[in-house]
N, C-alpha and C. Protein backbone atom coordinates (compact mmCIF):
# COMPACT_ATOMS: atom_id res chain seq x y z
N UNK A 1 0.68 -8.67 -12.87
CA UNK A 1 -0.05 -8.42 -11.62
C UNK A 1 0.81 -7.59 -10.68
N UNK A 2 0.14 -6.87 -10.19
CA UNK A 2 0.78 -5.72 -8.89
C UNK A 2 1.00 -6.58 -7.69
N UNK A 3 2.42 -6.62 -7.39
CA UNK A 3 2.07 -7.02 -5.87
C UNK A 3 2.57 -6.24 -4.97
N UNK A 4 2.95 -5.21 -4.71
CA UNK A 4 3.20 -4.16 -4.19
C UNK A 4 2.74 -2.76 -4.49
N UNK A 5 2.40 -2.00 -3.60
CA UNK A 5 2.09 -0.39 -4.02
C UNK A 5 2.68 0.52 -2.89
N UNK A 6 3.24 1.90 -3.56
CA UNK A 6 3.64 2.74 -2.67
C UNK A 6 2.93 3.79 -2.68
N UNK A 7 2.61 5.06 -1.90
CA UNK A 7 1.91 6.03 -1.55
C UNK A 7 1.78 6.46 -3.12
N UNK A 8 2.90 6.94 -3.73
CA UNK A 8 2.50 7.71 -4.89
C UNK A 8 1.61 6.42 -6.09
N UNK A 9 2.08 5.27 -6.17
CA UNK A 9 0.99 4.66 -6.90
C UNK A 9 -0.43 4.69 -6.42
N UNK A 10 -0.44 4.60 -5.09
CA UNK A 10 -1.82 5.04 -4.77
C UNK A 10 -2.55 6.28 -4.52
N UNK A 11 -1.96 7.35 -5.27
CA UNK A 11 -2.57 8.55 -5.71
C UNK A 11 -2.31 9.11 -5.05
N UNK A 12 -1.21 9.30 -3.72
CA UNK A 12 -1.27 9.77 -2.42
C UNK A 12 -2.20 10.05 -1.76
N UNK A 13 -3.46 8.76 -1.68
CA UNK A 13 -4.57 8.67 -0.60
C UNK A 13 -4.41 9.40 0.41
N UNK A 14 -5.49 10.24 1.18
CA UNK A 14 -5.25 11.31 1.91
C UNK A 14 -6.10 10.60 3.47
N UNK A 15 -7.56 10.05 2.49
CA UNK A 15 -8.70 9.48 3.57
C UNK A 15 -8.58 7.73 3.55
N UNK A 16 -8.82 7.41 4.88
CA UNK A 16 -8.95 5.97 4.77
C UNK A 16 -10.07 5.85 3.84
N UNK A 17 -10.26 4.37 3.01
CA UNK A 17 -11.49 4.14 2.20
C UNK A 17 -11.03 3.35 1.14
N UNK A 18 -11.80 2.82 0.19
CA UNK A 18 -12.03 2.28 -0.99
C UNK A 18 -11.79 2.86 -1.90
N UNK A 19 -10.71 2.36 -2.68
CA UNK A 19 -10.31 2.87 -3.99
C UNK A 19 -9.96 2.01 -5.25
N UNK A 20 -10.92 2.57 -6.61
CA UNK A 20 -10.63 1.58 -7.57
C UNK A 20 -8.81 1.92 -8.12
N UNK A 21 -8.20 0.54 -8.72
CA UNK A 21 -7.31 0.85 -9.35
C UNK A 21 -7.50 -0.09 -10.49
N UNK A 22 -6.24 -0.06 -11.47
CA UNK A 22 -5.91 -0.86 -12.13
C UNK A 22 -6.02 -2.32 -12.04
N UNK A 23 -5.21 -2.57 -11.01
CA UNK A 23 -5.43 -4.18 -10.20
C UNK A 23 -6.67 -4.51 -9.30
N UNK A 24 -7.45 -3.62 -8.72
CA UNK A 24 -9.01 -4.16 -8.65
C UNK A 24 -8.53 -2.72 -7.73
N UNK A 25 -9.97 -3.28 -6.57
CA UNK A 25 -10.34 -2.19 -5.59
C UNK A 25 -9.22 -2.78 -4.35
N UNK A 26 -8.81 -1.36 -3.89
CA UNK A 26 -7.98 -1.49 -2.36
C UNK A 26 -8.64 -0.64 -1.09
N UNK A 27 -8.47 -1.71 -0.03
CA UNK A 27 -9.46 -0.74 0.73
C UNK A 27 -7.93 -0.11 1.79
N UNK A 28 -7.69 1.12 2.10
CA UNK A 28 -6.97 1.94 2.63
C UNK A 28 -7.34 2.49 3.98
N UNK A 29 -6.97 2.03 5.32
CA UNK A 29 -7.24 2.29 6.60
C UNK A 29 -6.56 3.37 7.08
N UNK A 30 -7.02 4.08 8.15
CA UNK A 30 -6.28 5.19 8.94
C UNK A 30 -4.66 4.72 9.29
N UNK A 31 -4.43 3.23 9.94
CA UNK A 31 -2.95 2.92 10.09
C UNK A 31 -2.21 3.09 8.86
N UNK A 32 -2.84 2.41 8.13
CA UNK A 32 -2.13 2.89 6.71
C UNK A 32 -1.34 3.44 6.27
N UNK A 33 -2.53 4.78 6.33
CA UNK A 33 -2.19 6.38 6.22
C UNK A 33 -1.00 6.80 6.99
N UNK A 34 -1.07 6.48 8.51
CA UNK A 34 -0.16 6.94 9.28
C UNK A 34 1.06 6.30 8.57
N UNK A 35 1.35 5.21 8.46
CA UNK A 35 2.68 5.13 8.24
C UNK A 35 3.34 5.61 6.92
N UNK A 36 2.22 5.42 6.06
CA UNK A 36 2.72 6.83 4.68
C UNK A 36 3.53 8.22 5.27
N UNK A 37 2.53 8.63 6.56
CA UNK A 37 2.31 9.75 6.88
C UNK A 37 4.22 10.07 7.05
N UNK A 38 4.72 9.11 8.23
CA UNK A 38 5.38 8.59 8.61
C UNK A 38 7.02 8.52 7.91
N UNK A 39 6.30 7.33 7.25
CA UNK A 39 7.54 7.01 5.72
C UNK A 39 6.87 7.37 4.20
N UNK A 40 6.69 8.15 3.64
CA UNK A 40 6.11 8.43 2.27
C UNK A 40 6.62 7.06 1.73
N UNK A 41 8.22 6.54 1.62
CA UNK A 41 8.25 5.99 0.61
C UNK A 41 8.34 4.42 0.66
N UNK A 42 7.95 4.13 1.93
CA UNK A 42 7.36 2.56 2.17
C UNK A 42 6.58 1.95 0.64
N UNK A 43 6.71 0.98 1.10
CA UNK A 43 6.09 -0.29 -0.26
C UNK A 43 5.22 -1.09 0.65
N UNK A 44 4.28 -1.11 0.61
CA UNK A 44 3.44 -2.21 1.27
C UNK A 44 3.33 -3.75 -0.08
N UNK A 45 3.14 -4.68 0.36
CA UNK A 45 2.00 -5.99 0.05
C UNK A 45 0.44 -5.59 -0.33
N UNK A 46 0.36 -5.96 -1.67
CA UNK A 46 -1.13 -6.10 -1.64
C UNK A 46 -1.01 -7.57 -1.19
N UNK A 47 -2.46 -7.54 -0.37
CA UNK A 47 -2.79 -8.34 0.01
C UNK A 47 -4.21 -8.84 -0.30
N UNK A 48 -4.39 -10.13 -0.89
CA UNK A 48 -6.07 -10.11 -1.37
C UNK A 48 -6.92 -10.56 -0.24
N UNK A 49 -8.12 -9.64 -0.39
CA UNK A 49 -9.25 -10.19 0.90
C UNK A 49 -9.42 -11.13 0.89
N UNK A 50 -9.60 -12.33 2.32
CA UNK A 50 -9.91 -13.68 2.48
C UNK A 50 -11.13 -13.65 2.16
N UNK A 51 -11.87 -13.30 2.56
CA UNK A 51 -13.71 -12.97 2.42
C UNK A 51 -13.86 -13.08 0.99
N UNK A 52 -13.27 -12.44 -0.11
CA UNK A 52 -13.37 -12.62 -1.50
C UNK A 52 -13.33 -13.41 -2.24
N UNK A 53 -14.44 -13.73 -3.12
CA UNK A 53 -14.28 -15.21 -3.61
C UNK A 53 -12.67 -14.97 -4.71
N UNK A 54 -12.82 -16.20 -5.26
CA UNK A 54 -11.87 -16.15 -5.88
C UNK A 54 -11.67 -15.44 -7.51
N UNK A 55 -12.67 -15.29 -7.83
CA UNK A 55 -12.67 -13.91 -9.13
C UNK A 55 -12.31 -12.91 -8.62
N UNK A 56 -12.58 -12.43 -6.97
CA UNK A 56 -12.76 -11.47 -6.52
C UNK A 56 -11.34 -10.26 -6.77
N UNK A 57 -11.21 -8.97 -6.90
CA UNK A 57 -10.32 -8.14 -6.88
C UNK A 57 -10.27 -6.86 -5.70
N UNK A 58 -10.67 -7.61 -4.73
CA UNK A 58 -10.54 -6.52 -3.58
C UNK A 58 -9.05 -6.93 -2.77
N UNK A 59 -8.56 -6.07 -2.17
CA UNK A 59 -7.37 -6.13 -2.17
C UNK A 59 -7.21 -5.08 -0.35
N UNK A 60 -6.27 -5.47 0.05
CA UNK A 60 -5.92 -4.76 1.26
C UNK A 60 -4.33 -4.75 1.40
N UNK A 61 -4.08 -3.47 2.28
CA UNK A 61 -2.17 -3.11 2.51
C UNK A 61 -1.96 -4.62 3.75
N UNK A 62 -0.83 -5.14 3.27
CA UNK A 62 -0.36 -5.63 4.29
C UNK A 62 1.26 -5.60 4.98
N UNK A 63 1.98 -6.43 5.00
CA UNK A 63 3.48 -5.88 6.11
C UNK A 63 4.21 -4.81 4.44
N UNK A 64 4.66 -3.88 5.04
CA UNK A 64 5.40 -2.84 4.44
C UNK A 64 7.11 -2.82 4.30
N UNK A 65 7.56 -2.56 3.76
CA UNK A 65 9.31 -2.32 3.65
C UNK A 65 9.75 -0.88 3.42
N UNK A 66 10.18 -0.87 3.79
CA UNK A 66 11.14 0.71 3.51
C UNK A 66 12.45 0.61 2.54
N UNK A 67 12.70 1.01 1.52
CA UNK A 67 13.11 1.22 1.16
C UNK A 67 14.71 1.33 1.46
N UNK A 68 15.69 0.76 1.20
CA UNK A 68 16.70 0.41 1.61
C UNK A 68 18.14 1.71 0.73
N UNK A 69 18.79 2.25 1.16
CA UNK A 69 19.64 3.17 0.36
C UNK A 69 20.55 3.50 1.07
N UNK A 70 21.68 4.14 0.59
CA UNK A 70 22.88 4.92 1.37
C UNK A 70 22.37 5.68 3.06
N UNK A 71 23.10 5.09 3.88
CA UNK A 71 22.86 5.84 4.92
C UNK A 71 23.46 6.83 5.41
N UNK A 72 22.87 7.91 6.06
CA UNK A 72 23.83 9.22 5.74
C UNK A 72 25.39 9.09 6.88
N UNK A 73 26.23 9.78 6.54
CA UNK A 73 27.22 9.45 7.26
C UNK A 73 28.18 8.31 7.14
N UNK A 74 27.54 7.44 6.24
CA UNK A 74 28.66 6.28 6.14
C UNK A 74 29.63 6.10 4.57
N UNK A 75 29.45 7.24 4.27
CA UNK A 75 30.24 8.21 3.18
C UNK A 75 31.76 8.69 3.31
């Protein structure tokens, strides 16, 4: 099971909206976007819809991480 996705697993979504994947459907909002926009290489949480029963595979972004690496200058 997926529990995380980053911009490029999600096809680099351009429009907020509904998108099928592998791990079910994710619905993708304008904030979203912005912080892709932002940080390309953030990792969000899938997060599964409360509203969804429990077969259900709809899925939403929730709190994000950035990616952690060498910081410049401390070389």
């Amino acid at each position: 099971m997926v529990d995380k996705v980053t911009w490029q697993k999600a096809g680099r979504v351009t429009e907020p909206g509904r998108y099928m994947f592998r791990f079910g459907w994710l619905t993708v909002t304008a904030d979203d976007l912005k912080v892709w926009e932002q940080f390309p290489e953030a990792i969000f949480t899938l997060v599964k819809k409360p509203d969804a029963g429990p077969d259900s595979d709809e899925y939403h972004l929730g709190l994000f991480e950035l990616p952690t690496g060498p910081s410049p200058g401390n070389g």
